[in-house]
Protein backbone atom coordinates (compact mmCIF):
# COMPACT_ATOMS: atom_id res chain seq x y z
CA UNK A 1 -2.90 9.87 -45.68
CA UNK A 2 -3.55 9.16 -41.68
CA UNK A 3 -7.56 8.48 -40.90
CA UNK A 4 -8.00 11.82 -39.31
CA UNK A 5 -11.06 9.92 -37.20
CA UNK A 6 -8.06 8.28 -35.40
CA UNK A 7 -5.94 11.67 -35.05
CA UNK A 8 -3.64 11.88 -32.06
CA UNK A 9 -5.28 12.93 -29.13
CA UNK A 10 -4.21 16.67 -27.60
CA UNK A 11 -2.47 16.42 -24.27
CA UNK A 12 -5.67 17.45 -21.83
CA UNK A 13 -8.88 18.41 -24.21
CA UNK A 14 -11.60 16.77 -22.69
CA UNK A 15 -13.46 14.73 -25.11
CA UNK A 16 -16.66 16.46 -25.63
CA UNK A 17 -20.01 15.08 -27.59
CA UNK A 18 -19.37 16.00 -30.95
CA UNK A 19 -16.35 14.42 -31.27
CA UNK A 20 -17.34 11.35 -29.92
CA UNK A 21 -20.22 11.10 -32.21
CA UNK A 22 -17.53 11.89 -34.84
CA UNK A 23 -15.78 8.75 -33.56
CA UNK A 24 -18.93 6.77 -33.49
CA UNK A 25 -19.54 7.87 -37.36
CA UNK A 26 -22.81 9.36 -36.37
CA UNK A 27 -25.13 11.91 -37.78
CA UNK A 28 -26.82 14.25 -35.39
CA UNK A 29 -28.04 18.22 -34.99
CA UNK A 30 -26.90 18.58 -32.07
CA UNK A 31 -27.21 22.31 -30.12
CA UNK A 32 -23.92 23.75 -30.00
CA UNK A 33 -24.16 23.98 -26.58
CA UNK A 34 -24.48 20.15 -26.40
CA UNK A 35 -22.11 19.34 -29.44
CA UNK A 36 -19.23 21.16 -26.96
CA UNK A 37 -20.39 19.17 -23.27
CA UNK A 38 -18.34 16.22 -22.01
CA UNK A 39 -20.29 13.63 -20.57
CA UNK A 40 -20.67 12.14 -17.02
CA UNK A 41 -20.15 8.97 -18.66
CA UNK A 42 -22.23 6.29 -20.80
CA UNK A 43 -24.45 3.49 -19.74
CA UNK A 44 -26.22 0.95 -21.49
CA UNK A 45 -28.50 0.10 -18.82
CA UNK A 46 -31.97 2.40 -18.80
CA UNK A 47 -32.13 1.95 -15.09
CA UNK A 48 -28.55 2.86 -14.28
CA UNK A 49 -28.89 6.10 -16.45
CA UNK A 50 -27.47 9.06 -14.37
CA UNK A 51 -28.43 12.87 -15.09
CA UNK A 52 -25.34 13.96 -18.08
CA UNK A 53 -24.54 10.42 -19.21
CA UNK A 54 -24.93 9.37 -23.24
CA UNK A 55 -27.51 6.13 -23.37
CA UNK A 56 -26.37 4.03 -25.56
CA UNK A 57 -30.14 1.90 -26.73
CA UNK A 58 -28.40 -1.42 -27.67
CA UNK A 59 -30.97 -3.77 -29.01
CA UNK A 60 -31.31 -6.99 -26.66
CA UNK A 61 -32.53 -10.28 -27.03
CA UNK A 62 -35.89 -9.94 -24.87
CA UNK A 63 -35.54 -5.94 -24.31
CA UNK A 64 -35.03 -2.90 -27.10
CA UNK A 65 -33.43 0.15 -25.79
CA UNK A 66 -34.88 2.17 -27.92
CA UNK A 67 -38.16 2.03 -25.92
CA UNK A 68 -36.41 4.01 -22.72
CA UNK A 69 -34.60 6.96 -24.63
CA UNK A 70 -37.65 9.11 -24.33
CA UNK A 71 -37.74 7.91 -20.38
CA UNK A 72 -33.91 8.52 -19.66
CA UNK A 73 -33.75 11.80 -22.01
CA UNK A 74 -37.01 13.44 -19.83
CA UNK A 75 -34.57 11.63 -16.29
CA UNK A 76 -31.68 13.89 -17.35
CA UNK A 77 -29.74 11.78 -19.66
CA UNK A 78 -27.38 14.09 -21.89
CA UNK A 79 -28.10 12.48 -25.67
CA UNK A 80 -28.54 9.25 -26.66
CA UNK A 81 -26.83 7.08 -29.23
CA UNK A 82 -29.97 5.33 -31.63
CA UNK A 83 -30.91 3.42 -34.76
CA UNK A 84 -33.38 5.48 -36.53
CA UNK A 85 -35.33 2.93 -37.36
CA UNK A 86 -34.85 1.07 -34.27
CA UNK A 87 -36.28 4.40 -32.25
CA UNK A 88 -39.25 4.75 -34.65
CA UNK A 89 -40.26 1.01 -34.44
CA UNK A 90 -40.33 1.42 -30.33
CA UNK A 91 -43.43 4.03 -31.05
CA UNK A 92 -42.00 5.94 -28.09
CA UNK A 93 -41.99 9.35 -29.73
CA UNK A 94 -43.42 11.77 -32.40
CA UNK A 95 -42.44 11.13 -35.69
CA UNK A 96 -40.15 14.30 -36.15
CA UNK A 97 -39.02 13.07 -32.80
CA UNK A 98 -39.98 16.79 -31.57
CA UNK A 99 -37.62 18.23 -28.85
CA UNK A 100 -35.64 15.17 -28.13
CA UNK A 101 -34.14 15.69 -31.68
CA UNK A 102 -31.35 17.59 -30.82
CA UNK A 103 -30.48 15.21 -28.61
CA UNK A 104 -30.24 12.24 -30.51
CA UNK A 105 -27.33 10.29 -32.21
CA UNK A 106 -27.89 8.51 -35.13
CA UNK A 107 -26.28 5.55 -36.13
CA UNK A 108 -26.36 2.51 -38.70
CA UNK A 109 -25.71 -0.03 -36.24
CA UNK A 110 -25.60 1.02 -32.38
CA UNK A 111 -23.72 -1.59 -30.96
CA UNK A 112 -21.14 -1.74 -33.69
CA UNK A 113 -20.80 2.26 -33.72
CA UNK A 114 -19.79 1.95 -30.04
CA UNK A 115 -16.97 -0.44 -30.23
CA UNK A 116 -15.65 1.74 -33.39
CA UNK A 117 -15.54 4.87 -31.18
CA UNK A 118 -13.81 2.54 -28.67
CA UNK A 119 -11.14 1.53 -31.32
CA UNK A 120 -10.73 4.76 -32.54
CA UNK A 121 -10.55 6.23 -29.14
CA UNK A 122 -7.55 3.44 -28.50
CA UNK A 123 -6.07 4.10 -31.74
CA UNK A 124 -5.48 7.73 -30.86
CA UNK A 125 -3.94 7.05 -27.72
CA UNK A 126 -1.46 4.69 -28.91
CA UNK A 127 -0.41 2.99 -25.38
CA UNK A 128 0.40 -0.30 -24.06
CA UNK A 129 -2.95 -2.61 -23.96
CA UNK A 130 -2.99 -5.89 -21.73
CA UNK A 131 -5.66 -8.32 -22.66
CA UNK A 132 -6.90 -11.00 -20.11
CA UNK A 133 -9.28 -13.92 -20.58
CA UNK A 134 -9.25 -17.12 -18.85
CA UNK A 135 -11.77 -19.96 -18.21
CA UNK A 136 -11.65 -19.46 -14.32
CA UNK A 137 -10.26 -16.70 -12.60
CA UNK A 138 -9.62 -13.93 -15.22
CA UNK A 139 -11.09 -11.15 -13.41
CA UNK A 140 -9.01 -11.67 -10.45
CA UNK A 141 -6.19 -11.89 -13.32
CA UNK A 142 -7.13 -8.56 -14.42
CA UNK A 143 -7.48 -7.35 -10.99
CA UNK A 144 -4.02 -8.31 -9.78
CA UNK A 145 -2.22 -7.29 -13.33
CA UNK A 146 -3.41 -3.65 -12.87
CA UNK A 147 -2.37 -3.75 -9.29
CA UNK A 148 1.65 -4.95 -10.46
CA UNK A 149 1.17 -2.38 -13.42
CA UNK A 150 0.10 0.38 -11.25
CA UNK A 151 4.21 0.28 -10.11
CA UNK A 152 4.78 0.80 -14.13
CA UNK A 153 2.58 3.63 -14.75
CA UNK A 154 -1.26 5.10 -14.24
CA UNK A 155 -3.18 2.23 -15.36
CA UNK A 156 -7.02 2.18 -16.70
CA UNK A 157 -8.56 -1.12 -16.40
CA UNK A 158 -12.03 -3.01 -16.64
CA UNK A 159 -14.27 -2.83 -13.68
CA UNK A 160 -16.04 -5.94 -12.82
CA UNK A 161 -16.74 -8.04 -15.26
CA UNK A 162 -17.30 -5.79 -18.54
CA UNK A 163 -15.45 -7.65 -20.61
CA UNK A 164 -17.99 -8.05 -23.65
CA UNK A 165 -17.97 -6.40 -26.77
CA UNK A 166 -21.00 -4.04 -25.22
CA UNK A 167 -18.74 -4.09 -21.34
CA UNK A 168 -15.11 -3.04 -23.23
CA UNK A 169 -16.63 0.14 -25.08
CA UNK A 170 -18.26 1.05 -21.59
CA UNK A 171 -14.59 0.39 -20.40
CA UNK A 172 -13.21 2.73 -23.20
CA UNK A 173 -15.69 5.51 -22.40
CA UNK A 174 -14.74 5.95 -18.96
CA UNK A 175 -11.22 7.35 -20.08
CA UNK A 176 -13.23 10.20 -22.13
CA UNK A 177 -15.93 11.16 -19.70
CA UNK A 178 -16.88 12.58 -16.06
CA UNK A 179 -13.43 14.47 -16.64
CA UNK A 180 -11.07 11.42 -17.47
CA UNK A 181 -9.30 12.17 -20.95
CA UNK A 182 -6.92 9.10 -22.11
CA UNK A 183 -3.79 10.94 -21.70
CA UNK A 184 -4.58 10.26 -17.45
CA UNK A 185 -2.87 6.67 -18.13
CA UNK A 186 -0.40 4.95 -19.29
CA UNK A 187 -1.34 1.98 -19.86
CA UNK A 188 -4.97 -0.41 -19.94
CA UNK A 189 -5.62 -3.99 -18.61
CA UNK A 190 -8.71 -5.33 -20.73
CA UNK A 191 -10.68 -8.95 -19.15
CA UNK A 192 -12.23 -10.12 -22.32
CA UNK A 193 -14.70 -13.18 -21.93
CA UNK A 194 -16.54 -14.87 -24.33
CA UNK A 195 -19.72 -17.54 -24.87
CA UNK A 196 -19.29 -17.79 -28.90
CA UNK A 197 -16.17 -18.34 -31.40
CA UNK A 198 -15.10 -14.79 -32.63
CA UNK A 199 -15.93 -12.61 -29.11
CA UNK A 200 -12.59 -12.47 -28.53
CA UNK A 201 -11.30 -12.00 -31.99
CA UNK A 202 -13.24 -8.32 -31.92
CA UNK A 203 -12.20 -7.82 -28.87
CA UNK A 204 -8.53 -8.38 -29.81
CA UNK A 205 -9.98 -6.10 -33.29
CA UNK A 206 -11.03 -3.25 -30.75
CA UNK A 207 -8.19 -3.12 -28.18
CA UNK A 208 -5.36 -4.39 -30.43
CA UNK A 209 -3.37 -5.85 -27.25
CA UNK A 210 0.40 -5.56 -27.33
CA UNK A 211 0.39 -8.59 -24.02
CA UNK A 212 -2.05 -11.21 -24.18
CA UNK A 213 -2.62 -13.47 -21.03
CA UNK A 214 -4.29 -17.01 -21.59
CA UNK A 215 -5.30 -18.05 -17.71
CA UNK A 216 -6.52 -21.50 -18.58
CA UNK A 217 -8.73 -23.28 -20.72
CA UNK A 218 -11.17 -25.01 -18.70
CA UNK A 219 -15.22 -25.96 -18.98
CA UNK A 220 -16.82 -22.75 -18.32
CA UNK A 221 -19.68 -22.01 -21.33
CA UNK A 222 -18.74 -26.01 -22.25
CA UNK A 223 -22.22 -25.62 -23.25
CA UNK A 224 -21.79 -23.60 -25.92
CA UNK A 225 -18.25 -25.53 -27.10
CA UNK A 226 -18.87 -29.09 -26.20
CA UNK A 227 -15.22 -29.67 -25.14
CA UNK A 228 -12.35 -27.66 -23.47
CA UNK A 229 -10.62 -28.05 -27.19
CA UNK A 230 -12.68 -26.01 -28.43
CA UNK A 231 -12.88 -23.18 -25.59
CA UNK A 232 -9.34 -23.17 -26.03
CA UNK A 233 -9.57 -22.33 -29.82
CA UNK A 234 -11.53 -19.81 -28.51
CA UNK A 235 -9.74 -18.64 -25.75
CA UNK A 236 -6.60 -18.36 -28.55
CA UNK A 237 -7.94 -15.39 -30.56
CA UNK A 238 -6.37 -13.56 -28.24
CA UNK A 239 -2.97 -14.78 -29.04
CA UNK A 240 -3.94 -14.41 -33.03
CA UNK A 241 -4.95 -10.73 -32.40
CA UNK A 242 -1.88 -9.49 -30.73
CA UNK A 243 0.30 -6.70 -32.32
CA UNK A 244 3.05 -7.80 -34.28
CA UNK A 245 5.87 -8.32 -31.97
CA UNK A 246 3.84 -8.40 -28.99
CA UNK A 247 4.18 -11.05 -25.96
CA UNK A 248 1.95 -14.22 -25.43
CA UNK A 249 1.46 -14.63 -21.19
CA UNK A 250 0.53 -18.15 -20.99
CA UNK A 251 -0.40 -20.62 -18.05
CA UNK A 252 2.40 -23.71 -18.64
CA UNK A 253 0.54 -26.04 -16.33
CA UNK A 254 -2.55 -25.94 -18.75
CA UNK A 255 -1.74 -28.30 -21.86
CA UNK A 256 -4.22 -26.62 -23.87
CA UNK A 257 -2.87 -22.78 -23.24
CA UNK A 258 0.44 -24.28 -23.94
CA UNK A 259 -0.37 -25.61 -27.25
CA UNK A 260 -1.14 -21.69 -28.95
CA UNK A 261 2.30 -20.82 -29.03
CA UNK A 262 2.50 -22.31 -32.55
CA UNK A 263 -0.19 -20.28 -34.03
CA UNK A 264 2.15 -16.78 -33.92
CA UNK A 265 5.92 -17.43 -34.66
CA UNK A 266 6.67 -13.39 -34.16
CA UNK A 267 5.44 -13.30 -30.43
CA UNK A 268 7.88 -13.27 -27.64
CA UNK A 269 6.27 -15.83 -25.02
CA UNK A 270 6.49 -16.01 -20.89
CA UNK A 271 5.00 -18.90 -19.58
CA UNK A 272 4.18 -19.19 -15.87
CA UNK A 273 3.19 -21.95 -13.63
CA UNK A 274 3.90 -23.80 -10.61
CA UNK A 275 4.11 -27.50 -11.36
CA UNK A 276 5.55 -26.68 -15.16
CA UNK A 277 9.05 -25.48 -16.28
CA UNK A 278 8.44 -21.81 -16.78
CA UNK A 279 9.88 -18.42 -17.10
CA UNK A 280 7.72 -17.05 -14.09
CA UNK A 281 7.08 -19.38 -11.09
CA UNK A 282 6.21 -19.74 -7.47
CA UNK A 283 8.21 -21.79 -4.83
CA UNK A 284 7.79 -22.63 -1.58
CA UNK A 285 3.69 -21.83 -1.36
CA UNK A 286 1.99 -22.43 1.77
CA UNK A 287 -1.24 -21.12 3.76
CA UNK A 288 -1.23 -18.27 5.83
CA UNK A 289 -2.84 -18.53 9.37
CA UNK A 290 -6.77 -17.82 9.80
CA UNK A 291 -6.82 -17.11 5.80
CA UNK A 292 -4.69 -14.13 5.65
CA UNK A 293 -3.52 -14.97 2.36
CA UNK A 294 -0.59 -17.39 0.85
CA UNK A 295 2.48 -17.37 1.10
CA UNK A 296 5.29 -18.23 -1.39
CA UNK A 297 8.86 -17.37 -3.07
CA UNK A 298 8.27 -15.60 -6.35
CA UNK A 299 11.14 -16.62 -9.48
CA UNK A 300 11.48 -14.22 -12.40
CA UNK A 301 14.33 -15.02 -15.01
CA UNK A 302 16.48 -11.91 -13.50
CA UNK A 303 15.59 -12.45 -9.38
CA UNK A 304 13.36 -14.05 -7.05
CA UNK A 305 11.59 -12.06 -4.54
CA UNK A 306 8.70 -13.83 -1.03
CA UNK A 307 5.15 -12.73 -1.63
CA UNK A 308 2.75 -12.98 1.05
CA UNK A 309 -0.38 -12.93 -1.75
CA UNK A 310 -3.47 -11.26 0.57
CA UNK A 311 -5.56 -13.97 -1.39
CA UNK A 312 -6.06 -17.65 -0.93
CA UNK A 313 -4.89 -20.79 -2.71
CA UNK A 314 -2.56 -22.41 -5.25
CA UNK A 315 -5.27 -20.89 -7.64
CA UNK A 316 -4.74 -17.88 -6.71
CA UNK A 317 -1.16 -18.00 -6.96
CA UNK A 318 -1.24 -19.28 -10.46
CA UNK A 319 -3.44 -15.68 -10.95
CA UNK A 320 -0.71 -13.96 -9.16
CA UNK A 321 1.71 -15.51 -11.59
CA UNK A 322 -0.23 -14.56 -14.59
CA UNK A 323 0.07 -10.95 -13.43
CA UNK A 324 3.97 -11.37 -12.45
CA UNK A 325 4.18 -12.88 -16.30
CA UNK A 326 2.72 -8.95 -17.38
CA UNK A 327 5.09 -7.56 -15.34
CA UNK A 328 7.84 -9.18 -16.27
CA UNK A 329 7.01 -8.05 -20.48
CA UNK A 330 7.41 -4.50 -18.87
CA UNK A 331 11.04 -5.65 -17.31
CA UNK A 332 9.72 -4.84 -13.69
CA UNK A 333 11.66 -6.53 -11.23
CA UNK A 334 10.96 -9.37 -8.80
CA UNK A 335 10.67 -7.11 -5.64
CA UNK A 336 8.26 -4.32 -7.49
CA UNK A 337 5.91 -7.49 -8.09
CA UNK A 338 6.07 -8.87 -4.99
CA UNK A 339 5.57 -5.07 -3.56
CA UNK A 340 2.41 -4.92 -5.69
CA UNK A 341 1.26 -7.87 -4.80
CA UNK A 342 1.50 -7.83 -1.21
CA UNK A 343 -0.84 -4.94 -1.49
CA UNK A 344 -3.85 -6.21 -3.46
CA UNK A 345 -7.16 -7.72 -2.25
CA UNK A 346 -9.98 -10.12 -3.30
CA UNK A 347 -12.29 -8.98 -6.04
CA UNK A 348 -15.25 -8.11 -5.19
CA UNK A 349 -17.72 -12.04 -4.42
CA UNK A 350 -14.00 -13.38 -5.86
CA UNK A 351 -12.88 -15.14 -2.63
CA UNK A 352 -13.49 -11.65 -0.24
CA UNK A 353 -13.30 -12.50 3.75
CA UNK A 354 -15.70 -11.54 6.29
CA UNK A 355 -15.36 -12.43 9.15
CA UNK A 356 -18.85 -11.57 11.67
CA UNK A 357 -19.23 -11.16 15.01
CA UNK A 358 -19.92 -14.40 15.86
CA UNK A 359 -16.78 -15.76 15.26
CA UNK A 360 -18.08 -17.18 12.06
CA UNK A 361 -16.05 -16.65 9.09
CA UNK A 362 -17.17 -16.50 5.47
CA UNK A 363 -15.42 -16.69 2.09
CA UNK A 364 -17.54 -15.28 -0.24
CA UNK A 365 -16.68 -16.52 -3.69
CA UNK A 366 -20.59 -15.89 -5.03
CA UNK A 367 -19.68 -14.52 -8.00
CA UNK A 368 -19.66 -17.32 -10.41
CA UNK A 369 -19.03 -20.91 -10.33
CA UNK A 370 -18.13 -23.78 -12.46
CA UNK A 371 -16.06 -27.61 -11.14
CA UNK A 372 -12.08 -26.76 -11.07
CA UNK A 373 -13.14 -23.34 -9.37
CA UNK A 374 -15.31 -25.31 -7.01
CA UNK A 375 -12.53 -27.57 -6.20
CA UNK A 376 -9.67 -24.91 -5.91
CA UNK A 377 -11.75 -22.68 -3.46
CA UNK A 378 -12.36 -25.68 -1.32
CA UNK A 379 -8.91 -27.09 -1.53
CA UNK A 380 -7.91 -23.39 -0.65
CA UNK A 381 -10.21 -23.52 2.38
CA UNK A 382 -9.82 -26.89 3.67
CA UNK A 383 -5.85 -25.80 3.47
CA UNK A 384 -6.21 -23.11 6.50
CA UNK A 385 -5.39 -23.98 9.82
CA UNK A 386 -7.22 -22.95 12.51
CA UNK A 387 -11.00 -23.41 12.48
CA UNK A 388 -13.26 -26.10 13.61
CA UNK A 389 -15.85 -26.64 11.38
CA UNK A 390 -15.52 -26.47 7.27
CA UNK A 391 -18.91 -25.66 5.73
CA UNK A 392 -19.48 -25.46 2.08
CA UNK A 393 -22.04 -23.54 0.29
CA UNK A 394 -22.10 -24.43 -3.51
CA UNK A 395 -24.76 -23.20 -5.81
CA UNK A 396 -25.80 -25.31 -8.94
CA UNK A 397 -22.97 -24.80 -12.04
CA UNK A 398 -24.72 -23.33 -14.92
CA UNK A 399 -23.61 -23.97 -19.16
CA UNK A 400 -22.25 -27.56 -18.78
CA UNK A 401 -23.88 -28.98 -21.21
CA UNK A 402 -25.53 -32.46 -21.51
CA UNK A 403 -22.89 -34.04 -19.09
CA UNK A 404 -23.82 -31.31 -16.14
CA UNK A 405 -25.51 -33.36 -13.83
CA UNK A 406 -22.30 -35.85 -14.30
CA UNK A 407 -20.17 -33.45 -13.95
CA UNK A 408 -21.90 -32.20 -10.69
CA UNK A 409 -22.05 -35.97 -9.20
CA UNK A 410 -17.93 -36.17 -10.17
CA UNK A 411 -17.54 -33.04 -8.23
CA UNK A 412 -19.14 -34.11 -4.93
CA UNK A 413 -17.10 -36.83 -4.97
CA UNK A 414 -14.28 -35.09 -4.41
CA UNK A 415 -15.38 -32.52 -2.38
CA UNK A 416 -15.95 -35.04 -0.18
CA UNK A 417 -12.20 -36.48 -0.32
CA UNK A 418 -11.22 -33.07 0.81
CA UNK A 419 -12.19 -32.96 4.25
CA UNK A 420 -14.92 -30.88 4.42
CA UNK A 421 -17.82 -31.05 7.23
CA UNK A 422 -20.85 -30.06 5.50
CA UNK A 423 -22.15 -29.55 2.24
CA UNK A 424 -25.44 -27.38 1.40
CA UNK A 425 -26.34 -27.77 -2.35
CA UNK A 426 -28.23 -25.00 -3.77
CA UNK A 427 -31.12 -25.29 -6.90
CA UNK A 428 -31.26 -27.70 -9.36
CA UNK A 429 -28.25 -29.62 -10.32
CA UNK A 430 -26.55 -29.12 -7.40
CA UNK A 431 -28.70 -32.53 -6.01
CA UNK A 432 -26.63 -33.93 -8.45
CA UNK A 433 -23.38 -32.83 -5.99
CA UNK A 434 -24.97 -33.56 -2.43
CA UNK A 435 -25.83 -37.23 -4.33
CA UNK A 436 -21.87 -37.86 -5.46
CA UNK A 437 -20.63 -36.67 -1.83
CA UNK A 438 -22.96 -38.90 -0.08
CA UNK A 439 -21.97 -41.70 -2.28
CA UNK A 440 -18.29 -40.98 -0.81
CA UNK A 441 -18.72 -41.03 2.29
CA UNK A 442 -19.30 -37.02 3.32
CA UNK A 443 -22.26 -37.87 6.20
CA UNK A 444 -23.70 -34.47 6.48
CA UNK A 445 -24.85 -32.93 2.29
CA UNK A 446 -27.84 -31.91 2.27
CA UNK A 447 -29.34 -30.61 -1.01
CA UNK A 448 -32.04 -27.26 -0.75
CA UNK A 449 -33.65 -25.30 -3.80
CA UNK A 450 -33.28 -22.37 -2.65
CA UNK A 451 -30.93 -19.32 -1.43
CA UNK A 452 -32.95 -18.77 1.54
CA UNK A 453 -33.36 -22.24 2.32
CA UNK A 454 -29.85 -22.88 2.60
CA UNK A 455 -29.53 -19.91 4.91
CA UNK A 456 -31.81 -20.76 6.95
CA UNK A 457 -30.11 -24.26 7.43
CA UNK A 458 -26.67 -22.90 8.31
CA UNK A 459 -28.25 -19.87 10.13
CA UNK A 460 -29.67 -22.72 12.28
CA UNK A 461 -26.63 -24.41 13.28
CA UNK A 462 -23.14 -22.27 12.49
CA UNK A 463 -20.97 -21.85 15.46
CA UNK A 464 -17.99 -19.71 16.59
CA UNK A 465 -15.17 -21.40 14.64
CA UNK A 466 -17.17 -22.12 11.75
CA UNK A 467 -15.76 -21.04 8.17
CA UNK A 468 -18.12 -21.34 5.77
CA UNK A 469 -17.57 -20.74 1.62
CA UNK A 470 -20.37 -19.72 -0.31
CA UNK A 471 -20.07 -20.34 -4.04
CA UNK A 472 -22.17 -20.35 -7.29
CA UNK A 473 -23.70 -19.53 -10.47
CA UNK A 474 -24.92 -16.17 -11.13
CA UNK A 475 -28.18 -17.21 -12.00
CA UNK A 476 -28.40 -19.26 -8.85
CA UNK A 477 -27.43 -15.98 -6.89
CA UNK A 478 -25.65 -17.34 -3.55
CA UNK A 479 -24.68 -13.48 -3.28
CA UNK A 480 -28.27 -13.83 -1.37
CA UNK A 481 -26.96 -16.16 1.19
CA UNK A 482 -24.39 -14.21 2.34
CA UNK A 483 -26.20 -11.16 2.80
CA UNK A 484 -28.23 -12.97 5.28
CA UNK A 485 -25.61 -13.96 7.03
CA UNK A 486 -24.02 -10.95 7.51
CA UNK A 487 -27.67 -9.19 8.72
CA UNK A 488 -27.60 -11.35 11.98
């Protein structure tokens, strides 16, 4: 007999509380007024809470959730999903929890009752999932696969970066609140990250992915691995929790990626790369003028098709390629990629271009920050024609491990081999790059500890002409930086 928890979903009902705490396998006494309201949405965050959202009080490491229910409940908040015990331990409210009962759903667990009302939600809606994870790059991956899926069908995807076991339930929720119901798409593009063996693995358990794209395997979290062999065990759960049948993307130029193949004999498999043989590649690639983009000739197996990508570097175009792989499992053709593609844009702190009035230009590629993505958004930069001076922002590179300051020196080196004109370092480690490009040669690296010390240097000296990239950590937060110099 079917699970009637995972019934088909009707063509246009919204999805009101009840259910969901049906899906959640919650207990509740709930109004009926309340058991039949939809919800603005869901948030995890107490601060973010918005007047008709469900707060889900997820346990942290340093913070409980369960001590802002009574807080977001009197702010508006439409129920909350809780631990019993959990809520009583926070000593927040009256033992019979008083009026904020009827507004309260229970649950054993409240992180794993979330990602079950995800799966069942899924389940129920029984269409095409894309999974995306990648050492470097995977959000801009995600980004530009919805973008070429958008000429398939109506296509849900992750925003940002909620690609966590707590992020892809938020993801999920969105399709059955503030008036969304699942039946509005076709089709979902999932970025799943990970810091641990077995993230991915329920991720892959939750979405059940009939693509898979593996960007690259590279150090990011080495930390937490100790070498890129093992984040690309990690990285292949992905490709072990794929539908039977379903299609492996994978990155040929990355030995690592290309080694999972063997772990599913009943996937079909697109590879994609530009140095590699592959299914889905890019010829021809060059720069566009004053970093519009790059340019290059687009090869499916059926037909080729030019792309002038609105992003920058061979990076970028290996992204791009990742994205054309996707399309290419839904038999689009050549042109309706390139089409797509023509029309995307930069993430958001992924590589975005502002250019002020000045005549200074920025790349801001704050977001996050680790050596190969260092390297390709400088190589990227250095690549453009038409600007004087080549300034380079880069924020200490958090989770490397014992070998991070070595791997910081190694990286300076070679920043300095690309042509570059000045290097700021920012906090910590990053003395560790200023030291290596010094010892090859780059004159001007100077090494600061802080965000506003580094904008005070360049706000001291930059010049019409100037194009500066600003890159880091997220804990060093070079996002700062640019906002001051886009106040002047």
């Amino acid at each position: 007999m079917a699970d009637s928890r995972c019934a088909r979903l009707p063509d246009r009902d919204t999805m009101q509380l009840n259910e969901i705490a049906r899906r959640c396998g919650a207990s509740h006494n709930l109004t009926t007024q309340l058991a039949g309201t939809e919800p603005a949405g869901f948030a995890i965050d107490s601060r973010a809470v918005k007047e008709g959202e469900v707060f889900i009080a997820l346990p942290g490491e340093r913070v409980d959730g369960h001590q802002f229910v009574k807080e977001v409940l009197d702010r508006g908040a439409l129920a909350a999903i809780v631990n019993h015990q959990q809520l009583y331990a926070s000593q927040t409210m009256p033992l019979d929890l008083g009026e904020y009962f009827p507004r309260l759903i229970f649950v054993e667990n409240v992180a794993a009752a979330i990602q079950q009302m995800a799966a069942r939600v899924l389940a129920a809606w029984g269409r095409p999932v894309v999974g995306i994870t990648a050492s470097a790059g995977k959000t801009t991956m995600k980004d530009l696969t919805a973008q070429v899926m958008a000429a398939a069908g109506r296509v849900h995807k992750s925003l940002g970066n909620l690609n966590t076991s707590f992020g892809l339930p938020l993801t999920v929720g969105r399709m059955i609140s503030g008036g969304a119901h699942p039946n509005d798409f076709d089709l979902a593009v999932f970025e799943m990250g990970m810091s641990s063996f077995g993230e991915i693995a329920r991720l892959a358990d939750i979405a059940s992915p009939l693509v898979g794209v593996v960007g690259n395997a590279g150090t990011a979290h080495i930390e937490f691995f100790g070498t890129s062999e093992r984040i690309a065990r990690a990285k292949a759960e992905l490709i072990d929790g794929l539908r039977p049948g379903g299609t492996a993307v994978l990155n040929a130029d990355d030995p690592l990626v290309m080694q999972m193949p063997a772990r599913r004999r009943d996937l079909r498999v697109i590879r994609f790369g530009i140095d590699a043989e592959a299914e889905v590649k890019a010829r021809d690639i060059r720069a566009l003028d004053q970093l519009a983009g790059t340019a290059f000739t687009l090869v499916t197996p059926t037909d080729e098709a030019e792309v002038k990508l609105p992003l920058l570097g061979r990076h970028n175009v290996l992204n791009a390629l990742a994205a054309a792989g996707v399309g290419v499992a839904f038999e689009l053709r050549a042109a309706q990629i390139a089409q797509q593609l023509n029309a995307a844009a930069p993430s958001e702190k992924r590589g975005e271009i502002i250019r002020l009035a000045n005549g200074v230009t920025i790349i801001d590629d704050s977001y996050n920050s680790n050596p190969p993505a260092l390297l390709q958004a400088v190589k990227a930069m250095c690549e453009a024609p038409g600007f004087t001076r080549r300034i380079v922002v880069a924020g200490e590179m958090l989770e490397l491990g014992a070998e991070g300051a070595a791997m910081h020196k190694a990286c300076g080196a070679q920043l300095a081999q690309l042509g570059i004109d000045e290097l700021i370092g920012v906090r910590g480690l990053a003395a560790s790059l200023v030291e290596g490009a010094q010892a090859a040669g780059l004159g001007d690296a100077t090494f600061v500890e802080t965000t506003d010390e580094a904008a005070a240097l360049l706000l001291k000296h930059l010049r019409s002409g100037d194009v500066v990239l600003v890159k880091g950590s997220r804990g060093v937060r070079t996002e700062k930086i640019v906002e001051r110099l886009k106040a002047v």
